[in-house]
Protein backbone atom coordinates (compact mmCIF):
# COMPACT_ATOMS: atom_id res chain seq x y z
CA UNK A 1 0.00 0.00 0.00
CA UNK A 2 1.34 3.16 -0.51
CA UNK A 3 1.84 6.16 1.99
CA UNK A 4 0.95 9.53 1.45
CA UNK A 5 4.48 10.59 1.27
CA UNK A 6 5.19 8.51 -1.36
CA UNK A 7 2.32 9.64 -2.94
CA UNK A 8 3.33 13.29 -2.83
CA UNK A 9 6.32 12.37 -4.38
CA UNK A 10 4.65 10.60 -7.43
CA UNK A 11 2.48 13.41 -7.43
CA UNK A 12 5.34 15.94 -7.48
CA UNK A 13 7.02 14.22 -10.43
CA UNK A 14 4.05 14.19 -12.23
CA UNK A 15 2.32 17.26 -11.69
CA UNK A 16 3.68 19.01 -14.67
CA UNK A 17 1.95 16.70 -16.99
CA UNK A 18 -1.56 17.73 -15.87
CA UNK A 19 -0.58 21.44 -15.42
CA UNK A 20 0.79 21.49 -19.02
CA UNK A 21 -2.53 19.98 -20.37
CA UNK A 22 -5.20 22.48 -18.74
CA UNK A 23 -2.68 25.23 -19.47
CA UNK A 24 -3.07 24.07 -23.51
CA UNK A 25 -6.95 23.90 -22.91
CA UNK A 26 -7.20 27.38 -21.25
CA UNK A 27 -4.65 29.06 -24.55
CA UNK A 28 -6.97 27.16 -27.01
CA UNK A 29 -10.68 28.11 -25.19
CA UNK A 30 -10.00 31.06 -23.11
CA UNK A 31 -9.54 30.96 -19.45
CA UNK A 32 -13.02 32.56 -18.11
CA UNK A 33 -16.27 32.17 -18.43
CA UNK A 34 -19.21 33.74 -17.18
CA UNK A 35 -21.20 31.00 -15.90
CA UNK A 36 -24.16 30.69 -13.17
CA UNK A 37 -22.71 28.09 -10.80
CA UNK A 38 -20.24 25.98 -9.95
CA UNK A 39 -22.14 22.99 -11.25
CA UNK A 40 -22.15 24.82 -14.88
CA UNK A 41 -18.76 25.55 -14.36
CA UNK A 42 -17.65 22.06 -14.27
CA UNK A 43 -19.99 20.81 -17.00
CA UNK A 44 -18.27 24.09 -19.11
CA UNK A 45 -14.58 22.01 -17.70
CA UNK A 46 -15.60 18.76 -18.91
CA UNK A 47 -17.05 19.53 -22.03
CA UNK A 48 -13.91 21.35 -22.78
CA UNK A 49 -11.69 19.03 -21.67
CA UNK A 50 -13.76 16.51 -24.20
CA UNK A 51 -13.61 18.74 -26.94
CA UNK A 52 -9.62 18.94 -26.99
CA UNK A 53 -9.41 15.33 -26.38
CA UNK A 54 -11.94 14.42 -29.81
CA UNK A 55 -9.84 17.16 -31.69
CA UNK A 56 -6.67 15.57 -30.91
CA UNK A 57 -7.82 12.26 -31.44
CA UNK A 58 -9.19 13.49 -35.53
CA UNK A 59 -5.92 15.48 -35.51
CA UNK A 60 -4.03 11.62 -35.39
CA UNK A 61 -6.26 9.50 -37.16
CA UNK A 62 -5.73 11.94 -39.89
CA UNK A 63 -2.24 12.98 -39.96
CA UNK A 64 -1.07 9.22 -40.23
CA UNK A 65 -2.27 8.77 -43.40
């Protein structure tokens, strides 16, 4: 089982990774939105995070032929 210290330090190592890929979501879609609540706000996080993903997905299938 691992400890939470060890899991700070995988976390630590790692952590660039998932700040690099919301900091390319916020450049492509903006970084605020006007929204009514937090529960809109996290739909409006998902569906972006979707949307990037699908693009990038077309983006391969496409380029490798």
């Amino acid at each position: 089982m691992l400890t939470t210290v060890k899991l700070n330090k995988i976390y630590r190592k790692v952590r660039y990774r998932a700040k690099q890929v919301i900091g390319i979501i916020k450049n492509k879609f903006g970084d605020k939105d006007n929204v009514i609540n937090f529960h809109v706000a996290c739909l409006y996080v998902l569906a972006r995070f979707a949307l990037y993903n699908l693009t990038l997905l077309f983006k391969l299938m496409f380029s490798a032929n």
